[in-house]
N, C-alpha and C. Protein backbone atom coordinates (compact mmCIF):
# COMPACT_ATOMS: atom_id res chain seq x y z
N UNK A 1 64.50 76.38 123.36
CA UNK A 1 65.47 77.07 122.53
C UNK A 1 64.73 77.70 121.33
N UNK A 2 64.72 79.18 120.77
CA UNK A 2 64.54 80.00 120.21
C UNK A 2 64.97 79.55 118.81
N UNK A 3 64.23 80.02 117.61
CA UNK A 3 64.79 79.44 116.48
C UNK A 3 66.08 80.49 116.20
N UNK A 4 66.07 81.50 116.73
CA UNK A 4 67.38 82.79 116.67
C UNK A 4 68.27 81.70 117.22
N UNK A 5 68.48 81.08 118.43
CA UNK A 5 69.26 80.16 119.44
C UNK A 5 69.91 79.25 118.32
N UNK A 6 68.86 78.24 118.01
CA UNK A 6 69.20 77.25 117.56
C UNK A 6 70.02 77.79 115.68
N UNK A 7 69.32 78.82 114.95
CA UNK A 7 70.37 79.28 114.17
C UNK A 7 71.74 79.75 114.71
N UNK A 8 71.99 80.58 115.36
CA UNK A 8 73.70 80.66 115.91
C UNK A 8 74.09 79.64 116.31
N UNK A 9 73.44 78.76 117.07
CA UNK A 9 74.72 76.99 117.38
C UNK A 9 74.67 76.58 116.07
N UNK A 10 73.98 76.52 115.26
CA UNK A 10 74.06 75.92 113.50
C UNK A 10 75.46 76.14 113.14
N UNK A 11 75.49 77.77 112.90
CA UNK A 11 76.04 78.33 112.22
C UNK A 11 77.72 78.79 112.84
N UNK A 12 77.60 78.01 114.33
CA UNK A 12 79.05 78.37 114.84
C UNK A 12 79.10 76.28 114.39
N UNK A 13 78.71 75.75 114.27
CA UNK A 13 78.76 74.38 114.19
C UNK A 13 79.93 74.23 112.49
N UNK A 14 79.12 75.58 111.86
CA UNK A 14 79.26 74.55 110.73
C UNK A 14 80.85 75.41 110.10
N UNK A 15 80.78 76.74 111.20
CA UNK A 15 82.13 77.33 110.64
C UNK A 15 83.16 76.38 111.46
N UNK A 16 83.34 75.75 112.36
CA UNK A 16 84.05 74.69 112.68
C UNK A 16 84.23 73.90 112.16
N UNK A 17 83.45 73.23 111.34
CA UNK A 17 83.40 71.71 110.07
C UNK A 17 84.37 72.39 109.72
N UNK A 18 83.97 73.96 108.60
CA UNK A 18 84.73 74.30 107.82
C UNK A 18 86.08 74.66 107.91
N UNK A 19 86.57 75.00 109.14
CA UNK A 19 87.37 75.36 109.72
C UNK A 19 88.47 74.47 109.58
N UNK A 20 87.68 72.90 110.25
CA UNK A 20 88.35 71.26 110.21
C UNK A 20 88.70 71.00 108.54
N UNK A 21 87.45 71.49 107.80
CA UNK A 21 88.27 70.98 106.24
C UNK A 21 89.37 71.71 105.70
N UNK A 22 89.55 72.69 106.20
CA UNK A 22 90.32 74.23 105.52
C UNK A 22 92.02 73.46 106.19
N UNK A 23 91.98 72.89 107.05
CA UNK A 23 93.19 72.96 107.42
C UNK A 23 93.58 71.24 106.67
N UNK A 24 92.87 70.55 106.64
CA UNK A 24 92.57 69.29 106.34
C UNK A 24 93.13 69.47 104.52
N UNK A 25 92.73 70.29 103.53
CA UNK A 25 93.01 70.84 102.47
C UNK A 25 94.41 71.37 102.29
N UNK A 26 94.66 72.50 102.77
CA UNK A 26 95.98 72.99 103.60
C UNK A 26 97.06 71.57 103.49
N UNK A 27 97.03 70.90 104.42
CA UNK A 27 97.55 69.52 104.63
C UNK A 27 97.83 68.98 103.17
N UNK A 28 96.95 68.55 102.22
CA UNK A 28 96.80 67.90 101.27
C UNK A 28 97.67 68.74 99.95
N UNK A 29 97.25 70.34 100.11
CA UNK A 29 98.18 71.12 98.97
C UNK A 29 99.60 71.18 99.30
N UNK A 30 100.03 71.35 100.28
CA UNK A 30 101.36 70.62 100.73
C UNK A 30 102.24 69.46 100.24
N UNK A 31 101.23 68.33 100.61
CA UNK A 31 101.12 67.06 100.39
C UNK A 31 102.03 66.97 98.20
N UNK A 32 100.50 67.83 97.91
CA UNK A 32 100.64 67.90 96.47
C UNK A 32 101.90 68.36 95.54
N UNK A 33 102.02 69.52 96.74
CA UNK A 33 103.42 70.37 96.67
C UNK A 33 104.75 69.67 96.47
N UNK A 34 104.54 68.91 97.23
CA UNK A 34 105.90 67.71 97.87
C UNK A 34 105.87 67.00 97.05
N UNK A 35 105.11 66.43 96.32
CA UNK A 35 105.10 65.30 95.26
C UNK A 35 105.30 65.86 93.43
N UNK A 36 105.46 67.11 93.55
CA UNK A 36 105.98 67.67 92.58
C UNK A 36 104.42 68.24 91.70
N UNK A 37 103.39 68.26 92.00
CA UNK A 37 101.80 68.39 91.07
C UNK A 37 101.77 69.87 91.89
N UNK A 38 102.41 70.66 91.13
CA UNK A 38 101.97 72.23 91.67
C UNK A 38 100.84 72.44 91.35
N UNK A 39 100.36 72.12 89.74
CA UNK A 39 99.26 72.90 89.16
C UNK A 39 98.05 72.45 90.32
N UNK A 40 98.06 71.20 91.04
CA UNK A 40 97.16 70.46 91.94
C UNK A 40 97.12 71.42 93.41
N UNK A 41 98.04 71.26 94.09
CA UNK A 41 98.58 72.44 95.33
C UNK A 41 98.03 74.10 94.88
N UNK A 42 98.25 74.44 93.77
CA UNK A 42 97.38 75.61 92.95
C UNK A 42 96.27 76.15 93.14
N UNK A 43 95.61 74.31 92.48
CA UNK A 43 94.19 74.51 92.90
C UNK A 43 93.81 74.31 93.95
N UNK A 44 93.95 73.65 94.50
CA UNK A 44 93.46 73.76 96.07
C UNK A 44 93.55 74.82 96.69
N UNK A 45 94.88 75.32 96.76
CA UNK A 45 94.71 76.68 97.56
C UNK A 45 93.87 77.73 97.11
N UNK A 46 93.04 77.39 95.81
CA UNK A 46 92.39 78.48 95.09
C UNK A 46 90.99 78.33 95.75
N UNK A 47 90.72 76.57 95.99
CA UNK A 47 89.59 76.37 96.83
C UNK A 47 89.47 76.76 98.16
N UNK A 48 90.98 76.94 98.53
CA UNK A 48 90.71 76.99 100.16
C UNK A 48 90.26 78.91 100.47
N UNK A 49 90.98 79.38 99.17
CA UNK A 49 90.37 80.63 99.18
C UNK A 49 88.93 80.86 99.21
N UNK A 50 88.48 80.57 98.50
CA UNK A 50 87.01 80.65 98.16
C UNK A 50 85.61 79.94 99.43
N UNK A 51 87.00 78.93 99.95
CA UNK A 51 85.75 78.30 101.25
C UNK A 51 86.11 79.20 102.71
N UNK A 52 87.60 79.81 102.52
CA UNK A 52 87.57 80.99 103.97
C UNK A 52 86.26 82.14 103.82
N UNK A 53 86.03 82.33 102.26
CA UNK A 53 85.62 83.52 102.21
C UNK A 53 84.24 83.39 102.48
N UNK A 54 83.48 81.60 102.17
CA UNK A 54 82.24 81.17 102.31
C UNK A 54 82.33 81.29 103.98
N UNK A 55 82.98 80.79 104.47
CA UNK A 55 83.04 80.82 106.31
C UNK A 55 82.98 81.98 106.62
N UNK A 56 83.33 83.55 106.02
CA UNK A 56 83.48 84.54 106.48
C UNK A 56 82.62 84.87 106.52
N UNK A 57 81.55 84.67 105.51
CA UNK A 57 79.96 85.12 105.04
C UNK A 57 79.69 83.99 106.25
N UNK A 58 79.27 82.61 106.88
CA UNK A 58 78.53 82.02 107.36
C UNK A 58 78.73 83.16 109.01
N UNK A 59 80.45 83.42 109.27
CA UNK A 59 80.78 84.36 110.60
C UNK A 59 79.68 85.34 110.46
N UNK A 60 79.43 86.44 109.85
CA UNK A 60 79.05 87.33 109.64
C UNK A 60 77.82 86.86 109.73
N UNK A 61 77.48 86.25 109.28
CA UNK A 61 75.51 85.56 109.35
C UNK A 61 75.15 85.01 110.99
N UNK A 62 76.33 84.60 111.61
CA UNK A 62 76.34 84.47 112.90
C UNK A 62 76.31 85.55 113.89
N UNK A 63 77.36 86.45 113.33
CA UNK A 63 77.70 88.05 114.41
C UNK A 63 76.35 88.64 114.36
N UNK A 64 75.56 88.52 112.59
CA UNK A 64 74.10 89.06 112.75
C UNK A 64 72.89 88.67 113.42
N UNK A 65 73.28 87.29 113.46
CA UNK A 65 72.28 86.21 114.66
C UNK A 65 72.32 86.65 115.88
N UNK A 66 73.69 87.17 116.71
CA UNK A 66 73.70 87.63 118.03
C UNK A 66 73.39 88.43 118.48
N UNK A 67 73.53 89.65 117.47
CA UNK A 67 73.08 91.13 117.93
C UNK A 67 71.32 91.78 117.98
């Protein structure tokens, strides 16, 4: 396996983790929602923004690995 190889399984590996925490977060600002701590549900969703957009950059570092 090619170090090109073994970077794209990395990098489809790790947008899946992220993928698993994003919804996992999701879950929890809900959670926060329901228990009346908006400013908490707030922030989180402010994080979950900021970690789609880190996954979008890791996608893109991947689509560039393939081509």
């Amino acid at each position: 396996m090619t170090d090109k190889d073994k970077l794209a399984h990395i990098l489809h590996h790790w947008i899946e983790h992220i993928e698993a925490h994003i919804e996992e977060y999701r879950k929890w600002a809900i959670t926060a929602e329901k228990e009346g701590m908006k400013e908490v549900n707030k922030n989180i969703m402010e994080a979950i923004k900021g970690v789609e957009e880190a996954n979008a950059s890791l996608n893109n570092a991947m689509n560039a690995v393939k081509q």
